[in-house]
N, C-alpha and C. Protein backbone atom coordinates (compact mmCIF):
# COMPACT_ATOMS: atom_id res chain seq x y z
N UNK A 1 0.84 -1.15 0.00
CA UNK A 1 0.00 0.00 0.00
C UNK A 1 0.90 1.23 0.00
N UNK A 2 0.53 2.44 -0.37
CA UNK A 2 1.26 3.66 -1.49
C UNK A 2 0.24 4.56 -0.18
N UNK A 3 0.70 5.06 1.01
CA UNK A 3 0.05 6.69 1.63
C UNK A 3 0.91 7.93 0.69
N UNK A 4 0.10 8.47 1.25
CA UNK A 4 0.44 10.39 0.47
C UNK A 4 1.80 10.23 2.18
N UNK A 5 2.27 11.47 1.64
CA UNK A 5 3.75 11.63 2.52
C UNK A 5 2.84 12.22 3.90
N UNK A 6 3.17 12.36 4.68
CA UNK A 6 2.42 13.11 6.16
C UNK A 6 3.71 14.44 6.31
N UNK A 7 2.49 15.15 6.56
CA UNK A 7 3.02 16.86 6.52
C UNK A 7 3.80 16.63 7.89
N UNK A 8 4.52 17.00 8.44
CA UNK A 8 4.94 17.26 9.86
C UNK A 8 4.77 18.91 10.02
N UNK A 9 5.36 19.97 9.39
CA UNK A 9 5.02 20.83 9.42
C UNK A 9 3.70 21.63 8.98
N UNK A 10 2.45 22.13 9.66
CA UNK A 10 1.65 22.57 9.14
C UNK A 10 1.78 24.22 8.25
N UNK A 11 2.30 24.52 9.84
CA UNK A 11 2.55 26.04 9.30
C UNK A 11 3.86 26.64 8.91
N UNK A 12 3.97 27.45 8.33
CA UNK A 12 5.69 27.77 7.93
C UNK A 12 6.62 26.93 8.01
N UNK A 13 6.36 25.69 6.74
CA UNK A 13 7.41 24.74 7.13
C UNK A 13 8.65 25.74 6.00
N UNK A 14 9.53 25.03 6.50
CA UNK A 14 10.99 25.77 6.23
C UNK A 14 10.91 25.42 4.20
N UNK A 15 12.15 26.20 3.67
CA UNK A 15 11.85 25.82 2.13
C UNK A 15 12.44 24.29 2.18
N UNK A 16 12.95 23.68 2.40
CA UNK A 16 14.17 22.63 2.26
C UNK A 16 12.00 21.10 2.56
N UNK A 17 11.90 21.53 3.48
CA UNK A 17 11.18 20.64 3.57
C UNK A 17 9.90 20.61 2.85
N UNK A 18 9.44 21.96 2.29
CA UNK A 18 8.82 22.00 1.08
C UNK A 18 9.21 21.29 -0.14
N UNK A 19 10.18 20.95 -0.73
CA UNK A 19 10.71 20.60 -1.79
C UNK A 19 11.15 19.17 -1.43
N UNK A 20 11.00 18.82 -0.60
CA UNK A 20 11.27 17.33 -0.14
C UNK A 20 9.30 17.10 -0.09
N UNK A 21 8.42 17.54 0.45
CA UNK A 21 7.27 17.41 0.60
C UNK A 21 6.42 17.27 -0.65
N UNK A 22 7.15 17.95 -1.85
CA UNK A 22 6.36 18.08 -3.61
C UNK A 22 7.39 16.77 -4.01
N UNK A 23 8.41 17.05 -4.06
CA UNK A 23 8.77 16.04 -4.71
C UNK A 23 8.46 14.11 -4.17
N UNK A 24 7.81 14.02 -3.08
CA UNK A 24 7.67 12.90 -2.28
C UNK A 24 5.91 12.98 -2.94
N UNK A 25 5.09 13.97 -2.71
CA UNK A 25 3.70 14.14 -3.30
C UNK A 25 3.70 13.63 -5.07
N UNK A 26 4.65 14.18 -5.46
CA UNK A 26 4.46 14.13 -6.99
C UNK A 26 4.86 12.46 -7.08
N UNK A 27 5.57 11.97 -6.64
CA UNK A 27 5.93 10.23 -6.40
C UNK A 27 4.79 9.81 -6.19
N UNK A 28 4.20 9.98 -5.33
CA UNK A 28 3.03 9.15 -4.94
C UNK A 28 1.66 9.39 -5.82
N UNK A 29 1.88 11.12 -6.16
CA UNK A 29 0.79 10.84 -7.46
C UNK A 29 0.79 10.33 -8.85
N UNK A 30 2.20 9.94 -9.17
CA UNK A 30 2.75 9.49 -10.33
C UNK A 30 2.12 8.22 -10.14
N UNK A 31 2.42 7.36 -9.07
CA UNK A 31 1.86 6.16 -8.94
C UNK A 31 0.74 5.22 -8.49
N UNK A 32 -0.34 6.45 -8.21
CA UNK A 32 -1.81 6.74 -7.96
C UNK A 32 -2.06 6.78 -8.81
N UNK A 33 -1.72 7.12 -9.76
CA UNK A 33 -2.69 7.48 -11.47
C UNK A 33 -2.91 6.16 -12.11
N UNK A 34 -1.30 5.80 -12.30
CA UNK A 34 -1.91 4.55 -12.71
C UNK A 34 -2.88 3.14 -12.52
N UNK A 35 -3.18 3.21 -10.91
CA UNK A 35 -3.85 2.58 -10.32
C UNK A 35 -5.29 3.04 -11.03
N UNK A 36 -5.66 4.48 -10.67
CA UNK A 36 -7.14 5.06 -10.86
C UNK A 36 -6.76 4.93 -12.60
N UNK A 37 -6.57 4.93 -12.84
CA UNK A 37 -6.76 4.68 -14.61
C UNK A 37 -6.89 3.41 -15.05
N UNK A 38 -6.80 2.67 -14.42
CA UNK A 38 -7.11 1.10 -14.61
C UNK A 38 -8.23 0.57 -14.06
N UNK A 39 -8.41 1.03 -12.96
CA UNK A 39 -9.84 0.80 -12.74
C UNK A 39 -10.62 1.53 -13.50
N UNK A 40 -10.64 2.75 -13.59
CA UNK A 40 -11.44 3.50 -14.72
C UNK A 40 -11.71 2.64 -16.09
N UNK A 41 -10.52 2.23 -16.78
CA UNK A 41 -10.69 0.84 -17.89
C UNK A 41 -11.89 0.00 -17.41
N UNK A 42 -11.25 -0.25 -16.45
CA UNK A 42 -12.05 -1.91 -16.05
C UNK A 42 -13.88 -1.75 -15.87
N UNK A 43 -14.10 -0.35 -15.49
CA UNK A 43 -15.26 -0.05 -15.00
C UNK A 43 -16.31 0.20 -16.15
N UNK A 44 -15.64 0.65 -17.28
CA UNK A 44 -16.00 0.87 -18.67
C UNK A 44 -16.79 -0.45 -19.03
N UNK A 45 -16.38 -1.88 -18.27
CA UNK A 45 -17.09 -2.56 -18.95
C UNK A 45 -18.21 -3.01 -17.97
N UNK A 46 -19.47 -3.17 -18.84
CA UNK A 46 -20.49 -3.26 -18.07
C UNK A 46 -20.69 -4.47 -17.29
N UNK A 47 -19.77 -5.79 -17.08
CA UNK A 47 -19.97 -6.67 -16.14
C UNK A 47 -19.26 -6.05 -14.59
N UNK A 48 -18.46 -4.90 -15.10
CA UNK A 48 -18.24 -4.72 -13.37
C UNK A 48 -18.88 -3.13 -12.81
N UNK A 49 -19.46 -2.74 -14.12
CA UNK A 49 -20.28 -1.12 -13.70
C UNK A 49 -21.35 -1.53 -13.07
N UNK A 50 -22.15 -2.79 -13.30
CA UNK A 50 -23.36 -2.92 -12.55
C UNK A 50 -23.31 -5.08 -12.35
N UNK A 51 -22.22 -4.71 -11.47
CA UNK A 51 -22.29 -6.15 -11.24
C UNK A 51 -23.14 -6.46 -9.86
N UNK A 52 -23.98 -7.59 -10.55
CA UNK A 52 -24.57 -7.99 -9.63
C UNK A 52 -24.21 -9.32 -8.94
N UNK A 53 -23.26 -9.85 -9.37
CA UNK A 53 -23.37 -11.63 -9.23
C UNK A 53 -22.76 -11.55 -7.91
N UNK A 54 -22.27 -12.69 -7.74
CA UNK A 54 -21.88 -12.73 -5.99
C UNK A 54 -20.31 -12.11 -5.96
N UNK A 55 -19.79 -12.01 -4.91
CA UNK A 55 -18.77 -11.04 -4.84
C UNK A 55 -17.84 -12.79 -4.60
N UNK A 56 -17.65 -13.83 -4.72
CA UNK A 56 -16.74 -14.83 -4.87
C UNK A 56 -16.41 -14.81 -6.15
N UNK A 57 -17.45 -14.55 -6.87
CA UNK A 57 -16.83 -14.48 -9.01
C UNK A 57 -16.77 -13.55 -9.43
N UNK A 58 -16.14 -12.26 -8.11
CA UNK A 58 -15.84 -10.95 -8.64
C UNK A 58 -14.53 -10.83 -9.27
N UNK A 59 -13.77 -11.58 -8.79
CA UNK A 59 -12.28 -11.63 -9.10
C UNK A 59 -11.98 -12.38 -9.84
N UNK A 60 -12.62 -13.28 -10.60
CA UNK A 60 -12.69 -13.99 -12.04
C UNK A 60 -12.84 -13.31 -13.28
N UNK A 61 -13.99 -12.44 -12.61
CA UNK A 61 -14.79 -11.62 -13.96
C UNK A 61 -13.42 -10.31 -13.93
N UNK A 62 -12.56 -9.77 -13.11
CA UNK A 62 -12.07 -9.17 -13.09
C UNK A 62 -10.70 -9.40 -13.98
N UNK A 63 -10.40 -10.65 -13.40
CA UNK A 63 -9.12 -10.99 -14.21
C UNK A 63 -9.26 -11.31 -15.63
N UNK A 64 -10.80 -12.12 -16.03
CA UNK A 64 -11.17 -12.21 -17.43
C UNK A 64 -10.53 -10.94 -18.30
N UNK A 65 -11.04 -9.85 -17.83
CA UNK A 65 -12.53 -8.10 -18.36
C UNK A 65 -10.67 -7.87 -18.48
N UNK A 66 -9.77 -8.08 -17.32
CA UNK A 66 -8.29 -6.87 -17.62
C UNK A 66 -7.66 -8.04 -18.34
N UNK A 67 -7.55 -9.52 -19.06
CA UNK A 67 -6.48 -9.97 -19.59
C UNK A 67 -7.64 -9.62 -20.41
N UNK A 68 -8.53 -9.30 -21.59
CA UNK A 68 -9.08 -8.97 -22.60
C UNK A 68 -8.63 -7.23 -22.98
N UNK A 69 -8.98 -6.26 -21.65
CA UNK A 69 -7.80 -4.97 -21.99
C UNK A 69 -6.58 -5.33 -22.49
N UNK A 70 -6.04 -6.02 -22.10
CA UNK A 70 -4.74 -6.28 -22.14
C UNK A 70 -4.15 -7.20 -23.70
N UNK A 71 -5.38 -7.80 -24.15
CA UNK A 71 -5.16 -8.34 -25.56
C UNK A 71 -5.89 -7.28 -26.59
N UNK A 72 -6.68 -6.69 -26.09
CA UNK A 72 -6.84 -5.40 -26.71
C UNK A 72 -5.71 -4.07 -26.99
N UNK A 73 -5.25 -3.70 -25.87
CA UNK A 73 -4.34 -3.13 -26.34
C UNK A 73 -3.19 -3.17 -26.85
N UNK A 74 -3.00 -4.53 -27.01
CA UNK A 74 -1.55 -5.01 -27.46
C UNK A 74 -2.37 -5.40 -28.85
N UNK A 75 -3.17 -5.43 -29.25
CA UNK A 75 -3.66 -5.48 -30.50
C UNK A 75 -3.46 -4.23 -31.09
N UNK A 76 -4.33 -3.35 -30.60
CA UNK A 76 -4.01 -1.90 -31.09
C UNK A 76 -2.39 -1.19 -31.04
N UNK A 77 -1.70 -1.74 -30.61
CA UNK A 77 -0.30 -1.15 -30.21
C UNK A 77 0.66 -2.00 -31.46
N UNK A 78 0.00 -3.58 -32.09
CA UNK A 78 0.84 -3.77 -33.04
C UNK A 78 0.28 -3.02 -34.29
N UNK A 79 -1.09 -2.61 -34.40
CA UNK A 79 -1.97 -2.56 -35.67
C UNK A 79 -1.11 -1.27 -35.76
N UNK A 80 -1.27 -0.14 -34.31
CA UNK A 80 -0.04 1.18 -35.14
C UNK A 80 0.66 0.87 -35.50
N UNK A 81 2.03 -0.28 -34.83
CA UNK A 81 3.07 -0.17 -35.60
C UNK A 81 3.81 -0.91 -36.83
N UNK A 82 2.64 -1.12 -37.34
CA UNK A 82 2.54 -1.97 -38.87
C UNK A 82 1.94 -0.84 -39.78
N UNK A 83 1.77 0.37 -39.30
CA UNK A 83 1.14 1.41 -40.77
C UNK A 83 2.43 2.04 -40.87
């Protein structure tokens, strides 16, 4: 698990620990995105936007729905680089 950095200073933190504080923030949002952008994919498809089935064949239908992204976009990624 990925937390955001914890402020120690609220108020007038010094510059040195500002720039340790963005650059530790911008890490962790670099690697937040890609998380929320994959679920965003995954949600696109309608067996997990309105799933109803039991939550034991949630993680089936999940792994199905992202190795089909995943032959999808490697489809589209050779079709560019064949024009």
């Amino acid at each position: 698990m990925v937390t955001p950095p914890h402020r120690k200073f609220k108020k007038n933190p010094p510059d040195w620990y500002e720039e340790i504080y963005e650059s530790q923030r911008k890490a962790h949002s670099s690697r937040r995105i890609r998380v929320e952008h994959g679920i965003a994919h995954l949600k696109n498809w309608r067996a997990l936007a309105r799933h109803h089935g039991r939550r034991e064949h949630l993680g089936d239908t999940i792994q199905a729905i992202a190795g089909l992204l995943s032959h999808q976009q490697t489809a589209t990624r050779s079709a560019h680089q064949r024009q």
